[in-house]
N, C-alpha and C. Protein backbone atom coordinates (compact mmCIF):
# COMPACT_ATOMS: atom_id res chain seq x y z
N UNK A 1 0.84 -1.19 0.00
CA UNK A 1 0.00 0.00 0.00
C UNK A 1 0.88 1.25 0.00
N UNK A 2 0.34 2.60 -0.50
CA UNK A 2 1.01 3.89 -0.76
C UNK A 2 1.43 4.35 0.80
N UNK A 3 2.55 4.54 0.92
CA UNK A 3 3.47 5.18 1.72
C UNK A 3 2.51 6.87 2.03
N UNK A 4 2.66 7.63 0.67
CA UNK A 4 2.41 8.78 0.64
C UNK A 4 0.59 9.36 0.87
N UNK A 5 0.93 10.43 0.92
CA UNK A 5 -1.03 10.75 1.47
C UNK A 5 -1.42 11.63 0.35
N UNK A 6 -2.48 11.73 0.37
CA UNK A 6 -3.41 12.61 -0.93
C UNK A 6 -4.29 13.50 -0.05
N UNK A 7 -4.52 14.44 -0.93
CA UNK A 7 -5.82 15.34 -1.32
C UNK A 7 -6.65 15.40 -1.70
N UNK A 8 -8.48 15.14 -1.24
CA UNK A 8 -9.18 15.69 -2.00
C UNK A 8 -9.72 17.13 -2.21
N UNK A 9 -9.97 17.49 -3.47
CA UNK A 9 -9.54 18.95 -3.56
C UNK A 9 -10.81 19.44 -4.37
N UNK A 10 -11.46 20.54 -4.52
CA UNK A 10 -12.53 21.05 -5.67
C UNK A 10 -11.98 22.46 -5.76
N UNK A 11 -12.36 22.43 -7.42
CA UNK A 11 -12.20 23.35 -8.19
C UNK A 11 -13.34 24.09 -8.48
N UNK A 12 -13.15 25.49 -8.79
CA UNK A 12 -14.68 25.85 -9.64
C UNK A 12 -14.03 27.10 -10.10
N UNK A 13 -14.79 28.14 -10.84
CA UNK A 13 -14.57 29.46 -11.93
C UNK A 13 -15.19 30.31 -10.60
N UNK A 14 -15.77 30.47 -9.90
CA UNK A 14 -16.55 31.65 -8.77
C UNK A 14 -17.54 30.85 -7.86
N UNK A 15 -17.86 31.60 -7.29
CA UNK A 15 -18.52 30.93 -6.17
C UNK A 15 -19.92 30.32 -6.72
N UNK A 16 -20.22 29.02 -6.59
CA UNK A 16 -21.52 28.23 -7.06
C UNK A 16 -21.42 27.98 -8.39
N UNK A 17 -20.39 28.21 -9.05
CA UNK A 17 -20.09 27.98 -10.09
C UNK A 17 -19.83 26.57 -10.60
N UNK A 18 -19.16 26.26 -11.77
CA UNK A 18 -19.20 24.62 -12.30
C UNK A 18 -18.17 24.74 -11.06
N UNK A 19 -18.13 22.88 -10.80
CA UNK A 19 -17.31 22.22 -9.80
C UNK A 19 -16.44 21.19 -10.08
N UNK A 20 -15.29 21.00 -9.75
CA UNK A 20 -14.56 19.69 -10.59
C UNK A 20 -14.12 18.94 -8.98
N UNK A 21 -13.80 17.79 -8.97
CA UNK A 21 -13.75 17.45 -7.55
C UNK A 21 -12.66 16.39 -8.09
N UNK A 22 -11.10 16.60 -7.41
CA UNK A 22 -10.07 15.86 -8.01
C UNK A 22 -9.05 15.12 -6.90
N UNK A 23 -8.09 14.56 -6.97
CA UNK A 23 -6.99 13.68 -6.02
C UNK A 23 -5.98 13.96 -6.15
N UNK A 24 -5.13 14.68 -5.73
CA UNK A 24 -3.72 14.80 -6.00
C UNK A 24 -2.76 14.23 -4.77
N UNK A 25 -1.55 14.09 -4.59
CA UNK A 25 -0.46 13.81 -4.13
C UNK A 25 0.48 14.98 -3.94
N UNK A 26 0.35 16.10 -4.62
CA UNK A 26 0.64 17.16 -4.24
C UNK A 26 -0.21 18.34 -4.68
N UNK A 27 -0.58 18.84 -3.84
CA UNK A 27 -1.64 19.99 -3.84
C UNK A 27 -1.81 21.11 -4.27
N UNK A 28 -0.11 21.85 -4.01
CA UNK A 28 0.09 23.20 -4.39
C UNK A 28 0.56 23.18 -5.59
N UNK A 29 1.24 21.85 -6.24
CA UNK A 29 1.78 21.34 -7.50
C UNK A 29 0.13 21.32 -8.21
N UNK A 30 -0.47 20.52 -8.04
CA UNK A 30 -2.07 20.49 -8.89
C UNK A 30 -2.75 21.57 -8.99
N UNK A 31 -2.75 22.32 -7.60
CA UNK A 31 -3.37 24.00 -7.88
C UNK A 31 -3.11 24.60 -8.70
N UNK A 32 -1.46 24.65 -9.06
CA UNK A 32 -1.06 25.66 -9.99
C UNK A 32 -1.25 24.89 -11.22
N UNK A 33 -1.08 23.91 -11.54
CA UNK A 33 -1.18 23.11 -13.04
C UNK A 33 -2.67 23.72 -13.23
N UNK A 34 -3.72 23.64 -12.58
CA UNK A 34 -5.16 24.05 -12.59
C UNK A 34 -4.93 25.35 -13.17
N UNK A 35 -4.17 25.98 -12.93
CA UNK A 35 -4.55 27.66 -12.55
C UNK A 35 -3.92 28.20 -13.57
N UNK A 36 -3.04 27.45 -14.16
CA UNK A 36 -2.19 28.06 -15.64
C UNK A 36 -2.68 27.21 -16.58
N UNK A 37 -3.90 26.23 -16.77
CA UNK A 37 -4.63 25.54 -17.63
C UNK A 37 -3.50 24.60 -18.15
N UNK A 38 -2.61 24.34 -17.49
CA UNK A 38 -1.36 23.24 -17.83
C UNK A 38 -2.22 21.84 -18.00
N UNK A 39 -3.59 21.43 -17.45
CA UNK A 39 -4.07 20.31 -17.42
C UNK A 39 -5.43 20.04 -18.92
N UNK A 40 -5.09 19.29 -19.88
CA UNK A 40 -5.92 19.35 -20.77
C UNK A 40 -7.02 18.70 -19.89
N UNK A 41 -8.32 19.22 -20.67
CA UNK A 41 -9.49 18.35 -20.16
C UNK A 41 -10.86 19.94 -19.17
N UNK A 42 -11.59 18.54 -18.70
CA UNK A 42 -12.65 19.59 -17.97
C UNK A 42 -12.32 21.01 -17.51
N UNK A 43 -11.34 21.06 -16.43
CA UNK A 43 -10.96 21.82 -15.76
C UNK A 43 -10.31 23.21 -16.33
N UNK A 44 -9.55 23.04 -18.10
CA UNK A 44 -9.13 23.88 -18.47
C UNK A 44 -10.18 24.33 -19.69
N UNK A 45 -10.85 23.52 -19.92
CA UNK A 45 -12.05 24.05 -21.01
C UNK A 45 -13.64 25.07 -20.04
N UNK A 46 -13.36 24.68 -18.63
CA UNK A 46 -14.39 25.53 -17.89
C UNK A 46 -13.31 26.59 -17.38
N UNK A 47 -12.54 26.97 -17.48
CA UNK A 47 -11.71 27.70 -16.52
C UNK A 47 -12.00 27.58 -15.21
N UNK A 48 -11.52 26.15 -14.41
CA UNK A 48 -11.39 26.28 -13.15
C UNK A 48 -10.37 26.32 -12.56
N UNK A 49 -9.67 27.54 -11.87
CA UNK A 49 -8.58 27.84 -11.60
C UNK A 49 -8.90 28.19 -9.94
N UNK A 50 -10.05 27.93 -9.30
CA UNK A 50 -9.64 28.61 -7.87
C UNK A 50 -10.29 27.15 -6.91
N UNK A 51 -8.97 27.65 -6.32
CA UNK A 51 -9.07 25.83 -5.52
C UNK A 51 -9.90 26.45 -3.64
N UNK A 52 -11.29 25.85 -4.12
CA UNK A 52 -12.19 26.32 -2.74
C UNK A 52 -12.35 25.39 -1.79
N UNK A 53 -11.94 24.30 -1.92
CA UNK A 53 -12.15 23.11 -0.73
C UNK A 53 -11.00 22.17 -0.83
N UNK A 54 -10.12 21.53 0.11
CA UNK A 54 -9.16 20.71 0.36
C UNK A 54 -9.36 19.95 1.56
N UNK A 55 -9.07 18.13 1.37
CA UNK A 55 -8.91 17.69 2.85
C UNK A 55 -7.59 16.60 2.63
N UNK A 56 -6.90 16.51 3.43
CA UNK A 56 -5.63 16.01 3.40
C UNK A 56 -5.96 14.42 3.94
N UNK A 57 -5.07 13.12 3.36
CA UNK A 57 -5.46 12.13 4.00
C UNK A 57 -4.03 11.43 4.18
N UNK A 58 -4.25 10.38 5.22
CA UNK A 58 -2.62 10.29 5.21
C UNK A 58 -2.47 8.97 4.39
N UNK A 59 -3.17 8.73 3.78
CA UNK A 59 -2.90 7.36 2.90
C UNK A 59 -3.59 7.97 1.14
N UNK A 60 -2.84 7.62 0.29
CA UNK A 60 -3.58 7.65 -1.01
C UNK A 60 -4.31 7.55 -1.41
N UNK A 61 -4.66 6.25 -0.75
CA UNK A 61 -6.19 5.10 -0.82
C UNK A 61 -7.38 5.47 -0.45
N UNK A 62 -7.20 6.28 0.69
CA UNK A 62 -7.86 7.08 1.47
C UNK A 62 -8.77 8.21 0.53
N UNK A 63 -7.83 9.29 -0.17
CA UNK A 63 -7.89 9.98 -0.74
C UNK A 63 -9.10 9.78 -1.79
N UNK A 64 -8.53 9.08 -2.42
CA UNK A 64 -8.72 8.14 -3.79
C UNK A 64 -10.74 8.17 -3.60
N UNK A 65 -10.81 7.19 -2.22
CA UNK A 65 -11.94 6.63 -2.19
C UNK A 65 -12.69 8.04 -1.97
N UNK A 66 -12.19 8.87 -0.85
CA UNK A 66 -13.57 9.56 -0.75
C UNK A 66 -13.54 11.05 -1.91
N UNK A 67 -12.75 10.80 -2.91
CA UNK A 67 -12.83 11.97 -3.97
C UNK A 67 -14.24 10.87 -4.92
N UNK A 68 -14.32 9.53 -4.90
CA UNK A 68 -14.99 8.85 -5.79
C UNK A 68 -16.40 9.26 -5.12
N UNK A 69 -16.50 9.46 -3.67
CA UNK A 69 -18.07 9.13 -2.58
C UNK A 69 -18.77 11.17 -3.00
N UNK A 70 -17.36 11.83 -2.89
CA UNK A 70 -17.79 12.87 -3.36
C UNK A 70 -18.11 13.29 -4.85
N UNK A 71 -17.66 12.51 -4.99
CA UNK A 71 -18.00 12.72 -6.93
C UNK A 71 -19.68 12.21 -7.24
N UNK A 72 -19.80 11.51 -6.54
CA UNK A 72 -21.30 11.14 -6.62
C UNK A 72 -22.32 11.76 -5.67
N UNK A 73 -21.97 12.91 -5.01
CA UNK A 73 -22.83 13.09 -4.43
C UNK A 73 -23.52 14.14 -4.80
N UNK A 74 -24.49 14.50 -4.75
CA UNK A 74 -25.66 15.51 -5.31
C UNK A 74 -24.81 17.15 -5.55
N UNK A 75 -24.68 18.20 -6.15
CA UNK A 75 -24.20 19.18 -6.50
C UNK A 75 -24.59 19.90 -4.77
N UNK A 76 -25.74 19.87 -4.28
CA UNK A 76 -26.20 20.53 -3.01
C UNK A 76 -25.07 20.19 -1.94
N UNK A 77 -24.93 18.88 -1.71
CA UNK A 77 -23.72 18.35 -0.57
C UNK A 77 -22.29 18.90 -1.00
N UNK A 78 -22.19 19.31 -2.36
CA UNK A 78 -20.87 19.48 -2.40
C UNK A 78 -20.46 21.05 -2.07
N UNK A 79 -21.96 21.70 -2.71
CA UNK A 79 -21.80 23.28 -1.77
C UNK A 79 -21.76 22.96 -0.54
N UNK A 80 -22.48 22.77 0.53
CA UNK A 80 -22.00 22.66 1.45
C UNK A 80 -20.95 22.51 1.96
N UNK A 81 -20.58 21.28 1.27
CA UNK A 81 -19.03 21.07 2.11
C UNK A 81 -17.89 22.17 2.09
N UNK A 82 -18.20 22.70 0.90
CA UNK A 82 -17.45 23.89 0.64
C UNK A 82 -17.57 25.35 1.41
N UNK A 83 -18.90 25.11 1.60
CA UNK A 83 -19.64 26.15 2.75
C UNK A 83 -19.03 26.09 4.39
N UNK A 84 -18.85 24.81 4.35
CA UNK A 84 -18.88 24.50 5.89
C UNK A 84 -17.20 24.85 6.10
N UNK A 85 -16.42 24.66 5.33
CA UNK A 85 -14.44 25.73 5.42
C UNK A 85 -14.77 26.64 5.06
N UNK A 86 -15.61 27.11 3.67
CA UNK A 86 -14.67 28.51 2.95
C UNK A 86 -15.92 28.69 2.62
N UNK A 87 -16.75 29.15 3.40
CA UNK A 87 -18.33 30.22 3.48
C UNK A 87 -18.03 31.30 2.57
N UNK A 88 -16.68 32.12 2.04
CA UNK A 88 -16.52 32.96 0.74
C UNK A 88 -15.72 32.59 -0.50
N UNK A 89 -16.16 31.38 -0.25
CA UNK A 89 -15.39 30.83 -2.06
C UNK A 89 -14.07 31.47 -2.17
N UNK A 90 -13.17 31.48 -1.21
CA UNK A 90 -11.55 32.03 -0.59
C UNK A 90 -10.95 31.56 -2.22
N UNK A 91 -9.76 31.37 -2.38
CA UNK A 91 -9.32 30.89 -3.41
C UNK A 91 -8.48 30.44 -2.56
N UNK A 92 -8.34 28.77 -2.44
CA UNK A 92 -7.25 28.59 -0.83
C UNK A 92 -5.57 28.69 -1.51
N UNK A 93 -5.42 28.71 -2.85
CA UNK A 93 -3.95 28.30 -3.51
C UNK A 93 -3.27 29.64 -2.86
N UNK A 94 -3.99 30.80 -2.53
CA UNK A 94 -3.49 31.77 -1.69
C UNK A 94 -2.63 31.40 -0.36
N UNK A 95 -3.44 30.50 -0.11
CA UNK A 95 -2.85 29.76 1.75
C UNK A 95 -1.84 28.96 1.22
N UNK A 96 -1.17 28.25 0.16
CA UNK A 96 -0.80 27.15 0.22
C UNK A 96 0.88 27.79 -0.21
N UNK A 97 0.41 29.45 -0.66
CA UNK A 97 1.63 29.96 -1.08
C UNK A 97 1.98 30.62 -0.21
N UNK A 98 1.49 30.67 1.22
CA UNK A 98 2.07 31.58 2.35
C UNK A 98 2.84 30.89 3.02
């Protein structure tokens, strides 16, 4: 099993806006690939560049599974969750560069 820990992380263009909900292994490395459209696909054809929700896990696997439980869950639960850290759609890649 993975040594290293993951991120699950969501993306969006502004607040309530489209949502992308992704896994990385490094966070501030994936933020910025997001944010300079370095990543072909969803994320750079919606312009989602502001990273509003993150939870750190200490296993990969970990990660992995609950980016899949959140990917399926209704668009309403996922505002929330985003509501319940960052009540102003923060852009957190700000925190990750302090």
């Amino acid at each position: 099993m993975g040594a290293r820990g993951g991120w699950v992380y969501i993306m969006t263009n502004r607040p309530r806006g489209t949502l992308y909900v992704g896994v990385a292994s490094d966070i501030a490395r994936r933020a910025f690939e997001h944010r300079q459209g370095a990543i072909a696909g969803f994320t750079k054809r919606y312009g989602l560049s502001r990273l509003v929700y993150m939870e750190r896990h200490e296993e990969i696997e970990a990660a992995i599974d609950r980016e899949k439980k959140i990917k399926n869950w209704p668009r309403a639960w996922k505002i929330d969750l985003i509501l319940s850290v960052n009540p102003y759609w923060e852009d957190l890649y700000e925190v990750l560069q302090a």
